[in-house]
C-alpha atoms as a PDB file:
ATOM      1  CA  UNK A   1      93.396 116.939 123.470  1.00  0.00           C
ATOM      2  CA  UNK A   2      96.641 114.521 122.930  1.00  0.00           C
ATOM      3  CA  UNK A   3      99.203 114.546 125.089  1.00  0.00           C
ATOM      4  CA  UNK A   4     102.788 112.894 124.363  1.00  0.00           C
ATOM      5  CA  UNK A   5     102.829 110.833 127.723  1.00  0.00           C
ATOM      6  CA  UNK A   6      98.964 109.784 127.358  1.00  0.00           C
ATOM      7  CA  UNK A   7      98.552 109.315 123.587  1.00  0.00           C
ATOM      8  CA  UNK A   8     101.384 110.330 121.181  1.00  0.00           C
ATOM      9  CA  UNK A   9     103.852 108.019 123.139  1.00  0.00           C
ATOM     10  CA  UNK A  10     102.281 104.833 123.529  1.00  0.00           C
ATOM     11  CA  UNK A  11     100.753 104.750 119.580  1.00  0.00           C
ATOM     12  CA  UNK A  12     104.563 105.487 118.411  1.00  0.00           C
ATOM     13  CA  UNK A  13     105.791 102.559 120.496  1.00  0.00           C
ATOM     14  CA  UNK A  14     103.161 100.826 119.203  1.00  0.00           C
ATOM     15  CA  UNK A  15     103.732 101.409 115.954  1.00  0.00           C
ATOM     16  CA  UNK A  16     107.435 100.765 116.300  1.00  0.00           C
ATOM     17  CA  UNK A  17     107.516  97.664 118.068  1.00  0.00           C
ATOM     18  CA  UNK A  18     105.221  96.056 115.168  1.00  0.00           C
ATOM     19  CA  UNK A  19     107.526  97.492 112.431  1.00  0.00           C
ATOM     20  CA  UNK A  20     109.958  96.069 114.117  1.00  0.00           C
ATOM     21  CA  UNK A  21     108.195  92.634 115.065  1.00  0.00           C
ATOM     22  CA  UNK A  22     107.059  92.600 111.057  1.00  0.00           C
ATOM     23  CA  UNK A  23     110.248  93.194 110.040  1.00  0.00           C
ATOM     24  CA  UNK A  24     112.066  90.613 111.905  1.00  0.00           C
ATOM     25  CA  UNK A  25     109.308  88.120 111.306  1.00  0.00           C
ATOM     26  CA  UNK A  26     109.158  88.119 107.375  1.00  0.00           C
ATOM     27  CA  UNK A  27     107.072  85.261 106.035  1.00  0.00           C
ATOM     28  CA  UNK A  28     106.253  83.463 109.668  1.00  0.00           C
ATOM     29  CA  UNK A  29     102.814  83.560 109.635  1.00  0.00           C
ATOM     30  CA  UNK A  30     102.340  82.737 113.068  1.00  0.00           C
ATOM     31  CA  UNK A  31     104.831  85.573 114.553  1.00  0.00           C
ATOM     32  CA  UNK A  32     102.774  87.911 112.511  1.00  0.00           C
ATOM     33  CA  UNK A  33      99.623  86.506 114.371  1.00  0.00           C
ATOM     34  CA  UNK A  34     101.150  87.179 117.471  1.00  0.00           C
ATOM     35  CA  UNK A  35     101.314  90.869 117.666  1.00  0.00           C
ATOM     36  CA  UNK A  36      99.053  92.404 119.508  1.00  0.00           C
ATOM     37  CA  UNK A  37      97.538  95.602 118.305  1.00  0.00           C
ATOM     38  CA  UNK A  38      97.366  99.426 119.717  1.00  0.00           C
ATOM     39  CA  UNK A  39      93.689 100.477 121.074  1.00  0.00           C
ATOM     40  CA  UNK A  40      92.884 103.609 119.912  1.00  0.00           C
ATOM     41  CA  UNK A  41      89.259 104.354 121.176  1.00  0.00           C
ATOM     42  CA  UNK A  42      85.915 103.902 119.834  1.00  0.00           C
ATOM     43  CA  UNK A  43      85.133 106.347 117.025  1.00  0.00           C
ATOM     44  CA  UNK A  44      81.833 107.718 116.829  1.00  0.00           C
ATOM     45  CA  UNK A  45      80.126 108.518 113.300  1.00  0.00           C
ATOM     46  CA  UNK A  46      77.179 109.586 111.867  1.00  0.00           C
ATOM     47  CA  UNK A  47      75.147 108.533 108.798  1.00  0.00           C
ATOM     48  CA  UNK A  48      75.026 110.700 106.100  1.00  0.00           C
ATOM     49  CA  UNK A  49      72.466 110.536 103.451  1.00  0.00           C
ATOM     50  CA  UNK A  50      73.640 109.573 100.189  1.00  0.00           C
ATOM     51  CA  UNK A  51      72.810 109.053  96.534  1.00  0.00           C
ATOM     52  CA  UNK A  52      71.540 105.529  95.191  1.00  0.00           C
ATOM     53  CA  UNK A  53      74.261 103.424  94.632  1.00  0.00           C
ATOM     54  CA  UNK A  54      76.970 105.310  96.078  1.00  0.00           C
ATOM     55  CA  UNK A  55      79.164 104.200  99.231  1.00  0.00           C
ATOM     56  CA  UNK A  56      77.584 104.613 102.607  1.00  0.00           C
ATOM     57  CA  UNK A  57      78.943 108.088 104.338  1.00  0.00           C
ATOM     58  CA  UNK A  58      79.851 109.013 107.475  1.00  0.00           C
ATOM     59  CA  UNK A  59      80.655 111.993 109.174  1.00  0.00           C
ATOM     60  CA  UNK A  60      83.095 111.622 112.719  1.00  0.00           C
ATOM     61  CA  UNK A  61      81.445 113.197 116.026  1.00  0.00           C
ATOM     62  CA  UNK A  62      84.257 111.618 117.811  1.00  0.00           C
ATOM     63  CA  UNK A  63      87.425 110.669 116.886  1.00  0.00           C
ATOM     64  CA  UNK A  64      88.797 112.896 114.700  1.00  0.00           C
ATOM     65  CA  UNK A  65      92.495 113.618 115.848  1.00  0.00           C
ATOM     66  CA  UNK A  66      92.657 110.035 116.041  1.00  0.00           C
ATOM     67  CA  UNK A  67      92.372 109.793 112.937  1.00  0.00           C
ATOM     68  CA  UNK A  68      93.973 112.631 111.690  1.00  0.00           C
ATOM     69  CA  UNK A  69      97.026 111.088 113.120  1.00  0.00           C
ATOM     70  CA  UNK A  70      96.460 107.839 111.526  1.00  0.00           C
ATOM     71  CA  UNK A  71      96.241 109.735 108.090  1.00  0.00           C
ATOM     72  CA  UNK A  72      99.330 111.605 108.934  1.00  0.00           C
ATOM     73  CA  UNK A  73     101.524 108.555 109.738  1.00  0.00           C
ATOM     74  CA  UNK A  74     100.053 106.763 106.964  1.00  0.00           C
ATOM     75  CA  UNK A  75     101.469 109.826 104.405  1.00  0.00           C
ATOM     76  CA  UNK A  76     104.720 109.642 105.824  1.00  0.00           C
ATOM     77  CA  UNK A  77     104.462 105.820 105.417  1.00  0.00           C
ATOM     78  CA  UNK A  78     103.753 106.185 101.862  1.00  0.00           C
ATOM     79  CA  UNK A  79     106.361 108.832 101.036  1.00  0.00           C
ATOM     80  CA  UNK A  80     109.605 106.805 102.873  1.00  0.00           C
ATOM     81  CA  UNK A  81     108.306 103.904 100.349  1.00  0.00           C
ATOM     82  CA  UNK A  82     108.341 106.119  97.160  1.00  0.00           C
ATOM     83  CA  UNK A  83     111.610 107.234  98.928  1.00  0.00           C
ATOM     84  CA  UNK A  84     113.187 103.867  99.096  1.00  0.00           C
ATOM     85  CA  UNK A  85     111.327 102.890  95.930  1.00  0.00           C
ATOM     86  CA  UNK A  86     109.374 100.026  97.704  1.00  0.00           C
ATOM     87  CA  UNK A  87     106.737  99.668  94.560  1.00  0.00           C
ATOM     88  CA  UNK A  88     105.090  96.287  95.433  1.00  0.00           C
ATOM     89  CA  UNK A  89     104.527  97.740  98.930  1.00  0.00           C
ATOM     90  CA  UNK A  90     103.740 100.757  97.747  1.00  0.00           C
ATOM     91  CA  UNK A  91     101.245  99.579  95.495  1.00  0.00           C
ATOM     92  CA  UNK A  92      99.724  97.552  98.533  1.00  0.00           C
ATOM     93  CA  UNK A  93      99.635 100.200 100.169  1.00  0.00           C
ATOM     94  CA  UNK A  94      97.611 102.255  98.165  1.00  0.00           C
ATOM     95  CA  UNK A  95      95.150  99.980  97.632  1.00  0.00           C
ATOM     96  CA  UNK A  96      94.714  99.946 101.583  1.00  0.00           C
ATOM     97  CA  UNK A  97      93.832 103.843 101.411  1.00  0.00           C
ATOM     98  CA  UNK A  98      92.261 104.674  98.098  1.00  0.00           C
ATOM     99  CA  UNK A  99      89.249 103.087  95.997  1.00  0.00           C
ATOM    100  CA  UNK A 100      90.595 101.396  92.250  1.00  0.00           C
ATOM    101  CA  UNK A 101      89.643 103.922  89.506  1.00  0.00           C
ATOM    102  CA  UNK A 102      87.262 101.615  88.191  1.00  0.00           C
ATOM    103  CA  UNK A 103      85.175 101.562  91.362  1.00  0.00           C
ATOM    104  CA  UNK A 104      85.098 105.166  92.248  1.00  0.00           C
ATOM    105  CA  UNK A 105      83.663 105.656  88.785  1.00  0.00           C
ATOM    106  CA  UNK A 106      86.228 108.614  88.552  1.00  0.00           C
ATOM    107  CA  UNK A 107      89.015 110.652  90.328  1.00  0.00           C
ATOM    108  CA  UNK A 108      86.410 112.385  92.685  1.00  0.00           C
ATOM    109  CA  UNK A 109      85.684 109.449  94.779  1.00  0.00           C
ATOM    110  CA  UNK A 110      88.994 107.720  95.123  1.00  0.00           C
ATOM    111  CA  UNK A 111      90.115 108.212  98.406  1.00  0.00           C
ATOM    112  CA  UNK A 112      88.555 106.003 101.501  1.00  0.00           C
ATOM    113  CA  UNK A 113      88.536 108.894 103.913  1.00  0.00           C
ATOM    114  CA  UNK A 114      88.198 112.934 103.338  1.00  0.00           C
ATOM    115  CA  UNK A 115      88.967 114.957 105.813  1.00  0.00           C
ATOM    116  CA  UNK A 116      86.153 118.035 106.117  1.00  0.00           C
ATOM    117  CA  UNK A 117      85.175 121.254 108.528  1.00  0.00           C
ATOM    118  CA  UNK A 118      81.737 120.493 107.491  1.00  0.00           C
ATOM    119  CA  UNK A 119      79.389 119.834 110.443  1.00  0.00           C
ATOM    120  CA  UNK A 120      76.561 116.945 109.768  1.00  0.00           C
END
């Protein structure tokens, strides 16, 4: 269970101080090297069986609202670019979350991560 003090908290100041870091380092390669990250936890998976030639699967035993969060703040990322109409970011951007058309060999494979109730 998150709390704001113990989890919430620290990831947004996290997340805001490298924004902000990013932001005011623009090109300098080595400022950018300097940040130092946000530990989340370990996340534990499962192996899933799956078909010849298609993508290793996973299922999460632990780690979920982690990264349920992650997929939250990475929406809200996405929509303040199409907001703002940041295209060559948001363009990066999707490439960070969802498989190329070509390699998903169709539309129901494209996203990275899918979110299920389904135990393994």
């Amino acid at each position: 269970m998150w709390t704001e003090e113990d989890q919430w908290q620290p990831l947004w100041d996290d997340i805001t101080r490298v924004s902000e870091a990013v932001f005011t380092a623009g090109d300098d390669a080595e400022a950018l090297k300097a940040l130092s990250g946000h530990f989340l936890g370990a996340v534990v998976v499962k192996q899933l069986p799956s078909g010849a030639g298609d993508p290793a699967r996973l299922s999460v035993i632990d780690g979920q609202q982690r990264l349920t969060t992650l997929q939250l703040l990475l929406d809200a990322a996405q929509l303040v670019m199409e907001l703002v109409t940041a295209t060559r970011s948001l363009r990066a951007f999707t490439s960070w979350c969802s498989t190329t058309r070509s390699a998903s060999r169709g539309t129901s494979k494209r996203f990275k991560l899918w979110q299920t109730s389904r135990r393994p």
